[in-house]
N, C-alpha and C. Protein backbone atom coordinates (compact mmCIF):
# COMPACT_ATOMS: atom_id res chain seq x y z
N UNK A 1 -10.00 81.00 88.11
CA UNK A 1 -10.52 80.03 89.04
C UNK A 1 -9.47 79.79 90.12
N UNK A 2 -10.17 79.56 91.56
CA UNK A 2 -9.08 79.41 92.49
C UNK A 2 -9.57 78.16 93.34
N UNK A 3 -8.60 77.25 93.32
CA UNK A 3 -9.46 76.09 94.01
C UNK A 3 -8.96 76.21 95.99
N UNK A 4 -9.05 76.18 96.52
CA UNK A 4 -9.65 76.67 97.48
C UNK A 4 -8.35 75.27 98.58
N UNK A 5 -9.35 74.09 98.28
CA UNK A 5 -8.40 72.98 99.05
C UNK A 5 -9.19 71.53 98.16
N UNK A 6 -8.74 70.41 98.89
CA UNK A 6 -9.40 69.12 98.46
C UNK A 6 -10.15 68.86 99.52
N UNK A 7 -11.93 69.14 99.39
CA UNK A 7 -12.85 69.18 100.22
C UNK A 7 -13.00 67.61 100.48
N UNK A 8 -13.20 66.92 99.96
CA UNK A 8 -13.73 65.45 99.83
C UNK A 8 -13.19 64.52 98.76
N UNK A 9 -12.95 63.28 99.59
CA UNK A 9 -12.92 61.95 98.67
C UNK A 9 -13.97 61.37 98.72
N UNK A 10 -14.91 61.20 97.34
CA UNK A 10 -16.21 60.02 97.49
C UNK A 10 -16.00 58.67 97.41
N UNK A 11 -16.67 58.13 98.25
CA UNK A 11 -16.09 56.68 98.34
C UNK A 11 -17.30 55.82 97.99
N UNK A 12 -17.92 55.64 97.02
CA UNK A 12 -18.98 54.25 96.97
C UNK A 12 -18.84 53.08 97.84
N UNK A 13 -19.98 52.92 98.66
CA UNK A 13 -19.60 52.09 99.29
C UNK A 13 -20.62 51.14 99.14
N UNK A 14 -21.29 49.88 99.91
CA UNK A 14 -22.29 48.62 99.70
C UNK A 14 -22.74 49.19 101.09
N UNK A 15 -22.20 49.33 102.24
CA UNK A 15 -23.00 49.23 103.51
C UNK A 15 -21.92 50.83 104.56
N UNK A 16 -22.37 51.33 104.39
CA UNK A 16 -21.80 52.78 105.69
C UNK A 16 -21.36 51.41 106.85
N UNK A 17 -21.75 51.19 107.29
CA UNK A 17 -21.86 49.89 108.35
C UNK A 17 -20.67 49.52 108.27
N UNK A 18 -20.49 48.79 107.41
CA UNK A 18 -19.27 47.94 107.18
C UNK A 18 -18.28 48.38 106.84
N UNK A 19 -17.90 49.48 106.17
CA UNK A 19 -17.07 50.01 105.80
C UNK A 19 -16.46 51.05 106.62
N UNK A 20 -17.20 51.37 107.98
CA UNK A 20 -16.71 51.93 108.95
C UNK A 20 -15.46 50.95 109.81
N UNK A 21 -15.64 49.84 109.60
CA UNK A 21 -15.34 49.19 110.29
C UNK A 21 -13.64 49.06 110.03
N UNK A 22 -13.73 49.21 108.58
CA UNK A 22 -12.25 50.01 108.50
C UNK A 22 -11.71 50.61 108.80
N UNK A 23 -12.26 52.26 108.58
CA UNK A 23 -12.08 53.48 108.37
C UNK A 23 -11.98 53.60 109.75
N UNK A 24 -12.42 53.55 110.35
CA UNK A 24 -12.66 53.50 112.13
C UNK A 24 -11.85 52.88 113.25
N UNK A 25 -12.30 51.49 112.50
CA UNK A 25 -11.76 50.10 113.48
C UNK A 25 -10.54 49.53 113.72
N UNK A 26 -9.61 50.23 111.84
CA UNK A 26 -8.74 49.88 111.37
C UNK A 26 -7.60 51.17 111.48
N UNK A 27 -8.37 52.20 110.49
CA UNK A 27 -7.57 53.53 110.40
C UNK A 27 -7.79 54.39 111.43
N UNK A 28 -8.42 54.28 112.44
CA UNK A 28 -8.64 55.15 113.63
C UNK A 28 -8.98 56.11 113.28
N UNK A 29 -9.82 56.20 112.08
CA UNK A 29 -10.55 57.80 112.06
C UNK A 29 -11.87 57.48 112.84
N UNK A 30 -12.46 58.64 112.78
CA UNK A 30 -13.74 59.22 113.45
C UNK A 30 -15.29 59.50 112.27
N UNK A 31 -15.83 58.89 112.61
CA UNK A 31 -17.28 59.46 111.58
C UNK A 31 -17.78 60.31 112.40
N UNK A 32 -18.18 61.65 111.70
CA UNK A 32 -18.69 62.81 113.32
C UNK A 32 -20.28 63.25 112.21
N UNK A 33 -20.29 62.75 111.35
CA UNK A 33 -21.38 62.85 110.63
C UNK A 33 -22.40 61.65 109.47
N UNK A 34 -23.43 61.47 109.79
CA UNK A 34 -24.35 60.39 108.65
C UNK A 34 -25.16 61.66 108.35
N UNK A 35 -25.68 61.78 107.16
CA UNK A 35 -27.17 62.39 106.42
C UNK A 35 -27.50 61.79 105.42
N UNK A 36 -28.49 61.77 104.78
CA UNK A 36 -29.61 61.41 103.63
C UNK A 36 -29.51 62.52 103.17
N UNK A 37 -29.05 62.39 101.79
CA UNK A 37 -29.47 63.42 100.92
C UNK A 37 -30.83 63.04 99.86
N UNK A 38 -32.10 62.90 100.04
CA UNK A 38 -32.98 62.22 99.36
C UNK A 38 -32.59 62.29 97.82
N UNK A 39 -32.44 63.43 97.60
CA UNK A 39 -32.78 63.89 96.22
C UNK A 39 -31.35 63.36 95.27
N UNK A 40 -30.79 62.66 95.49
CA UNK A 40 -29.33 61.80 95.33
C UNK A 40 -29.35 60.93 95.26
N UNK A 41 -30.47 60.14 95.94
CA UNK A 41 -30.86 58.69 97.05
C UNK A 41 -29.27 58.62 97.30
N UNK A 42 -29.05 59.11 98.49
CA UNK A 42 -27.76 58.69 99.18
C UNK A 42 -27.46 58.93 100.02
N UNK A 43 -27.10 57.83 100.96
CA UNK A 43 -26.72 58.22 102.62
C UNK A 43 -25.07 58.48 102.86
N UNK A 44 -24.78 59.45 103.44
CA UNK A 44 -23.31 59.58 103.11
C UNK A 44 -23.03 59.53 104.77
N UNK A 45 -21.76 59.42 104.96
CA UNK A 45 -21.01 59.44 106.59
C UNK A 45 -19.68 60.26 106.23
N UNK A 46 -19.31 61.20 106.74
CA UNK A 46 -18.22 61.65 106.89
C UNK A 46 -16.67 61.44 107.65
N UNK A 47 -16.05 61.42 107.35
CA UNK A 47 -14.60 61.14 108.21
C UNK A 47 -13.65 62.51 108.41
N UNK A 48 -12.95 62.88 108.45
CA UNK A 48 -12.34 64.05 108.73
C UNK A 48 -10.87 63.45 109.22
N UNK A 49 -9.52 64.20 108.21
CA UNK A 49 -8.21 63.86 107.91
C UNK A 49 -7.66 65.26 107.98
N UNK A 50 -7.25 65.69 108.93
CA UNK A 50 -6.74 67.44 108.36
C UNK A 50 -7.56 68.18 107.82
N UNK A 51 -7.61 68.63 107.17
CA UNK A 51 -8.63 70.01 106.78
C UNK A 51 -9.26 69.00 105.75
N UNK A 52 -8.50 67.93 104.75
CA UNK A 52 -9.87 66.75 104.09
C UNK A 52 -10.87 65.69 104.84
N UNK A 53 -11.47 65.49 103.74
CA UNK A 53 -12.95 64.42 104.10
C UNK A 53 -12.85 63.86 103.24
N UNK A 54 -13.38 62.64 103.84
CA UNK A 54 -13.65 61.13 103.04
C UNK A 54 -15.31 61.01 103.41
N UNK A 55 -15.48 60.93 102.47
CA UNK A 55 -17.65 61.06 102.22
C UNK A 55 -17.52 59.70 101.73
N UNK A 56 -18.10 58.78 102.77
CA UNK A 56 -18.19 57.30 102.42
C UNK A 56 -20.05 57.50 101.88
N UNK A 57 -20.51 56.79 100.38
CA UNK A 57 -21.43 56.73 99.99
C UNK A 57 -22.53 55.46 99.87
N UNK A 58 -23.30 55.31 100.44
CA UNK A 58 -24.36 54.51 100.54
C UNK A 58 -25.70 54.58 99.66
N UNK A 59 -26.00 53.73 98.57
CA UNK A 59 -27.23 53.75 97.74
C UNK A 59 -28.55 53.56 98.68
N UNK A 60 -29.52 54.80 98.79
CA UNK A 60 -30.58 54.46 99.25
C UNK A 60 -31.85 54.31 98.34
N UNK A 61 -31.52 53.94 97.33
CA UNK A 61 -32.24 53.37 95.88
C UNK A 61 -31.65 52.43 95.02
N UNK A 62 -32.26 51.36 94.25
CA UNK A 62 -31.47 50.91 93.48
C UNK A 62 -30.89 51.51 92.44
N UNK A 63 -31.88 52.55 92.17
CA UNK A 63 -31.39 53.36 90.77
C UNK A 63 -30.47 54.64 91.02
N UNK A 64 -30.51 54.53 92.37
CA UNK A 64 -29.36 55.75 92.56
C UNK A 64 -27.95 56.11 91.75
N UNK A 65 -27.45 57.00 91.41
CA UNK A 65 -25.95 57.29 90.93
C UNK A 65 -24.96 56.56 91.77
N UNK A 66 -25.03 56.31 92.83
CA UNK A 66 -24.24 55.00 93.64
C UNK A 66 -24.21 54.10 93.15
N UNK A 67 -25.32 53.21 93.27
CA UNK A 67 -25.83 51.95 93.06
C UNK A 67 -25.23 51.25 91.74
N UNK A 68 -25.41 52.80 90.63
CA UNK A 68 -25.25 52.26 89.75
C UNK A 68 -23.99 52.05 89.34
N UNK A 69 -23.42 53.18 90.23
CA UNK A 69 -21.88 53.07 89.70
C UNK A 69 -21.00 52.03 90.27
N UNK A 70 -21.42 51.41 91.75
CA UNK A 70 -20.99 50.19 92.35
C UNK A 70 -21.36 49.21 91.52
N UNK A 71 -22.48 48.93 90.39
CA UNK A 71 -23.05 48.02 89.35
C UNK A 71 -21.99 47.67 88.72
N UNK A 72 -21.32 48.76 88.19
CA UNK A 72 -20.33 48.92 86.84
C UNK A 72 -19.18 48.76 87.38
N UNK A 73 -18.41 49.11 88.52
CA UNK A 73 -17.48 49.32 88.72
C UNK A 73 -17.27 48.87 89.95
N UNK A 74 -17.72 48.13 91.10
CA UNK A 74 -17.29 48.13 92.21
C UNK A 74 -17.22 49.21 93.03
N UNK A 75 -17.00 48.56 94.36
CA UNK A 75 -17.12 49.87 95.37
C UNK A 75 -15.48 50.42 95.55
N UNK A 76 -15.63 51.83 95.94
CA UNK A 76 -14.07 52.61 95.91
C UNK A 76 -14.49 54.26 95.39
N UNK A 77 -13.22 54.72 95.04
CA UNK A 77 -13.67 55.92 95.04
C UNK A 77 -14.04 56.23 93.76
N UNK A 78 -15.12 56.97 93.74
CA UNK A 78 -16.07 57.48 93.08
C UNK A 78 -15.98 59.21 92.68
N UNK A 79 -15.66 59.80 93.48
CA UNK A 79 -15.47 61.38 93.03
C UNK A 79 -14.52 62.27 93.94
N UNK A 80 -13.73 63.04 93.34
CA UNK A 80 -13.19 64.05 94.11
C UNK A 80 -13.46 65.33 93.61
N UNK A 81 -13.33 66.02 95.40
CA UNK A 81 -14.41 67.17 95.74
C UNK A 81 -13.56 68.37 95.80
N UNK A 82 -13.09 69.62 95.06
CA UNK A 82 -12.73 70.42 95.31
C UNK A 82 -13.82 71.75 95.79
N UNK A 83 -12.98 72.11 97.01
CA UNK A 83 -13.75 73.71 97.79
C UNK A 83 -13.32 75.02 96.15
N UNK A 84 -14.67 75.70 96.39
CA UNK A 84 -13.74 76.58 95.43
C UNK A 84 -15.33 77.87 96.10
N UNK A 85 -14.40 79.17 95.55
CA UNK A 85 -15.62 80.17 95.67
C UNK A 85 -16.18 80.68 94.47
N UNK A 86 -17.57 81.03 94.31
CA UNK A 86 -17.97 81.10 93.14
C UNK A 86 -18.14 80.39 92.21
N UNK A 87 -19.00 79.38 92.33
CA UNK A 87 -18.97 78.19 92.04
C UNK A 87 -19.68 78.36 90.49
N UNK A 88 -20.96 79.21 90.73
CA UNK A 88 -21.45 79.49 89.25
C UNK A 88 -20.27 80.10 88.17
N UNK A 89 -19.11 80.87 88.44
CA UNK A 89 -18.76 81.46 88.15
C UNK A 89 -17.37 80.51 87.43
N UNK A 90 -16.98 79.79 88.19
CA UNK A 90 -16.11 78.51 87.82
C UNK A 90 -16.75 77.49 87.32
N UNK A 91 -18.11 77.28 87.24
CA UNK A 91 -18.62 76.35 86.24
C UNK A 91 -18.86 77.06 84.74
N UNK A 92 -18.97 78.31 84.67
CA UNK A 92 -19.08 78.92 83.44
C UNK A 92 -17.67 78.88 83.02
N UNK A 93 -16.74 78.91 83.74
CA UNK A 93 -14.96 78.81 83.29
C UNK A 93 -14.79 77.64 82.48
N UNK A 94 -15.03 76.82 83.69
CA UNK A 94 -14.67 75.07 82.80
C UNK A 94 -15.69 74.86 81.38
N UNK A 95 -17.06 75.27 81.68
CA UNK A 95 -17.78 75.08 80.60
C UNK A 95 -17.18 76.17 79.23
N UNK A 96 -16.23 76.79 79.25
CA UNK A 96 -16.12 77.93 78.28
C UNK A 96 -14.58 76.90 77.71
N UNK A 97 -14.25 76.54 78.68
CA UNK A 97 -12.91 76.06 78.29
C UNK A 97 -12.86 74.31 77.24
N UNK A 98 -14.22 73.72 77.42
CA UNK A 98 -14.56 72.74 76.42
C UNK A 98 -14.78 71.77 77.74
N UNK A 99 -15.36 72.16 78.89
CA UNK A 99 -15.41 70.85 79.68
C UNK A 99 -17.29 70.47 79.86
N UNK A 100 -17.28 69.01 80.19
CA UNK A 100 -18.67 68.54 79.49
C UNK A 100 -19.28 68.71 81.21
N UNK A 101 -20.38 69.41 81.35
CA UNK A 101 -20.89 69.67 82.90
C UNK A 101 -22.17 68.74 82.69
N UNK A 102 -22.09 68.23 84.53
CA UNK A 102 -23.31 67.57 84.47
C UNK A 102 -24.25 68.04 85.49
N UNK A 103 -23.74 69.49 85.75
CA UNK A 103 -24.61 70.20 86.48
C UNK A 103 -24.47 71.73 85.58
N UNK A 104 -25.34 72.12 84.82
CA UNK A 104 -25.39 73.80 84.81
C UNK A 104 -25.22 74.40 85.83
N UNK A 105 -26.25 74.20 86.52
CA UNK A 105 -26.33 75.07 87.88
C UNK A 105 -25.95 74.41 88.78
N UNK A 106 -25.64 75.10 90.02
CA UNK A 106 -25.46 74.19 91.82
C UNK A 106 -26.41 74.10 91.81
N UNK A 107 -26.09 72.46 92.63
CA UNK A 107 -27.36 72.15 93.99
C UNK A 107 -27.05 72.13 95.11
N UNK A 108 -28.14 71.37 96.23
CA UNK A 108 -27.92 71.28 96.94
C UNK A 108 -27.08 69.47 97.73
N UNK A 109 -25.67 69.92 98.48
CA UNK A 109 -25.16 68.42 98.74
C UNK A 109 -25.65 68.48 100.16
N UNK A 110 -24.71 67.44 100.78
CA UNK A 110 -24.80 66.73 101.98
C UNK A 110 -23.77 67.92 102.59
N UNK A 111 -23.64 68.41 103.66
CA UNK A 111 -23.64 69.09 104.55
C UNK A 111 -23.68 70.50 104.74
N UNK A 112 -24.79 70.80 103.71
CA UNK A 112 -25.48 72.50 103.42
C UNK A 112 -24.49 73.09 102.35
N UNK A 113 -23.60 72.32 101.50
CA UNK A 113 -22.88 72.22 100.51
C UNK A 113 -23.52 73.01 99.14
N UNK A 114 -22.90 73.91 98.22
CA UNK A 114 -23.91 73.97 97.05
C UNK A 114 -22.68 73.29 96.10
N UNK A 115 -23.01 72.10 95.20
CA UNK A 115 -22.05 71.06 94.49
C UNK A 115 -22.80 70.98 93.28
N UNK A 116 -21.55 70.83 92.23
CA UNK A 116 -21.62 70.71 90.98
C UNK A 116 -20.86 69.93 90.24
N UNK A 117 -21.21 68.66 89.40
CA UNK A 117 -20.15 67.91 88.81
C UNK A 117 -19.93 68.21 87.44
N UNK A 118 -18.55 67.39 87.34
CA UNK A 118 -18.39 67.92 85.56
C UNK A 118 -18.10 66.57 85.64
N UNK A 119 -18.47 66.25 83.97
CA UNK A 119 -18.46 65.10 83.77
C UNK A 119 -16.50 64.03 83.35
N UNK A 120 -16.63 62.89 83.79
CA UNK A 120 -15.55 62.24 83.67
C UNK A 120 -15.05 62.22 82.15
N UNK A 121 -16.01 62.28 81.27
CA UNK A 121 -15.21 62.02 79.96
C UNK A 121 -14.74 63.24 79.42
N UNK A 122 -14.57 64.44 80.16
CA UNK A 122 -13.80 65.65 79.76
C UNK A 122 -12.91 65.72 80.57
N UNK A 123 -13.02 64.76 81.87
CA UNK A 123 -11.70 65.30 82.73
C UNK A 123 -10.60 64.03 83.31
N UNK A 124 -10.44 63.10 81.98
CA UNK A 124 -9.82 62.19 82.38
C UNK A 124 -10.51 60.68 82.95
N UNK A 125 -11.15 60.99 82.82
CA UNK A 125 -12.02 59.88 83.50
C UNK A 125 -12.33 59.50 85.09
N UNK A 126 -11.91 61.17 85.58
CA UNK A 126 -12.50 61.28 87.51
C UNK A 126 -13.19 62.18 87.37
N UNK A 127 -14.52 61.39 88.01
CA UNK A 127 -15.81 62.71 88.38
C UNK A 127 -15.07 63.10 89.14
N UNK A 128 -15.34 64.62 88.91
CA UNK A 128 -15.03 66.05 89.49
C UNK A 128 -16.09 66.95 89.90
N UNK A 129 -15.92 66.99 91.36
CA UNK A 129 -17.20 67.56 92.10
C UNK A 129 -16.59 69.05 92.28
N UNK A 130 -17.16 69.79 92.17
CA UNK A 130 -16.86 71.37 93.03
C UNK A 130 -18.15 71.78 94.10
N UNK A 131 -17.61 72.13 95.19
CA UNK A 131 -18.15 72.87 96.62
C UNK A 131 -18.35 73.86 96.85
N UNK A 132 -19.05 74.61 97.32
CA UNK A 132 -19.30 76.12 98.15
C UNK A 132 -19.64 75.94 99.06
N UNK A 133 -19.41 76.63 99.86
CA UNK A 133 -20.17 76.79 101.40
C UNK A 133 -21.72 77.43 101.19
N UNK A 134 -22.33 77.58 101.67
CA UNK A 134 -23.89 78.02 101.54
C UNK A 134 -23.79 79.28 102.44
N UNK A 135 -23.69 80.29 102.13
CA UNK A 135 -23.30 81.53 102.94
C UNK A 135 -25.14 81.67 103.68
C-alpha cells in the first residue's frame, strides 16, 4: 500500500455558514467549493491549505452520519482522508491485515472522489477515509 498524501480533514460542522466565518474570516482561507452529496445526506464546502483540504461537513438529514456524530460528540473533526491508488486493492490489504471496513467496496464522495472508510474501532479510534481520483 502506498498512501499517496493527506487528501482531507473532515470537519463536522452545525452550519457551513458559520463556520466559514472562521475558516475564512479568521484563518484567511478560501472555500472554492459547496456540493450535496445526497446519498450521505451531506453538504460539504471545501478549503484548500497546500496540496491538503479541510471538508467542512453539514447534516442535510437528521439521521445523517453527521448529525449523528455531532449528537454524540460535538462538532470538530470527524475523519481523515488519505489519497491512495488502488483503492479496491488497499481495502483488501487492510481488510486481510485484521482491519474492521465499513465500506467493502468504493463509492461515490464529494468531488468525483471514489472513498472508502474503515472503521474507528480497528484504527484507534479515527475514522479513516481512503480516496481515488475517478479516472
Amino acid at each position: 500500500m502506498h498512501i499517496n498524501k493527506i487528501e482531507h480533514i473532515g470537519i463536522a460542522v452545525k452550519s457551513i455558514e458559520e463556520a466559514l466565518k472562521y475558516y475564512e474570516g479568521v484563518l484567511g482561507l478560501e472555500c472554492y467549493a459547496v456540493e450535496e452529496v445526497k446519498e450521505q445526506k451531506v453538504k460539504t464546502a471545501f478549503l484548500k491549505i497546500g496540496e491538503t483540504k479541510i471538508e467542512l461537513l453539514e447534516a442535510t438529514n437528521d439521521d445523517s452520519p453527521i448529525a449523528k456524530f455531532i449528537e454524540k460528540r460535538g462538532e470538530g473533526v470527524q475523519h481523515i482522508a488519505f489519497a491512495v491508488n488502488g483503492i479496491e486493492n488497499v481495502l483488501a490489504e487492510v481488510k486481510e491485515k485484521g482491519i474492521r471496513l465499513i465500506d467493502e467496496k468504493p463509492r461515490k464522495g464529494a468531488e468525483g472522489l471514489d472513498i472508502a472508510f474503515l472503521h474507528p474501532k480497528s484504527t484507534g479510534g479515527v475514522l479513516t477515509e481512503f480516496c481515488e481520483k475517478n479516472n
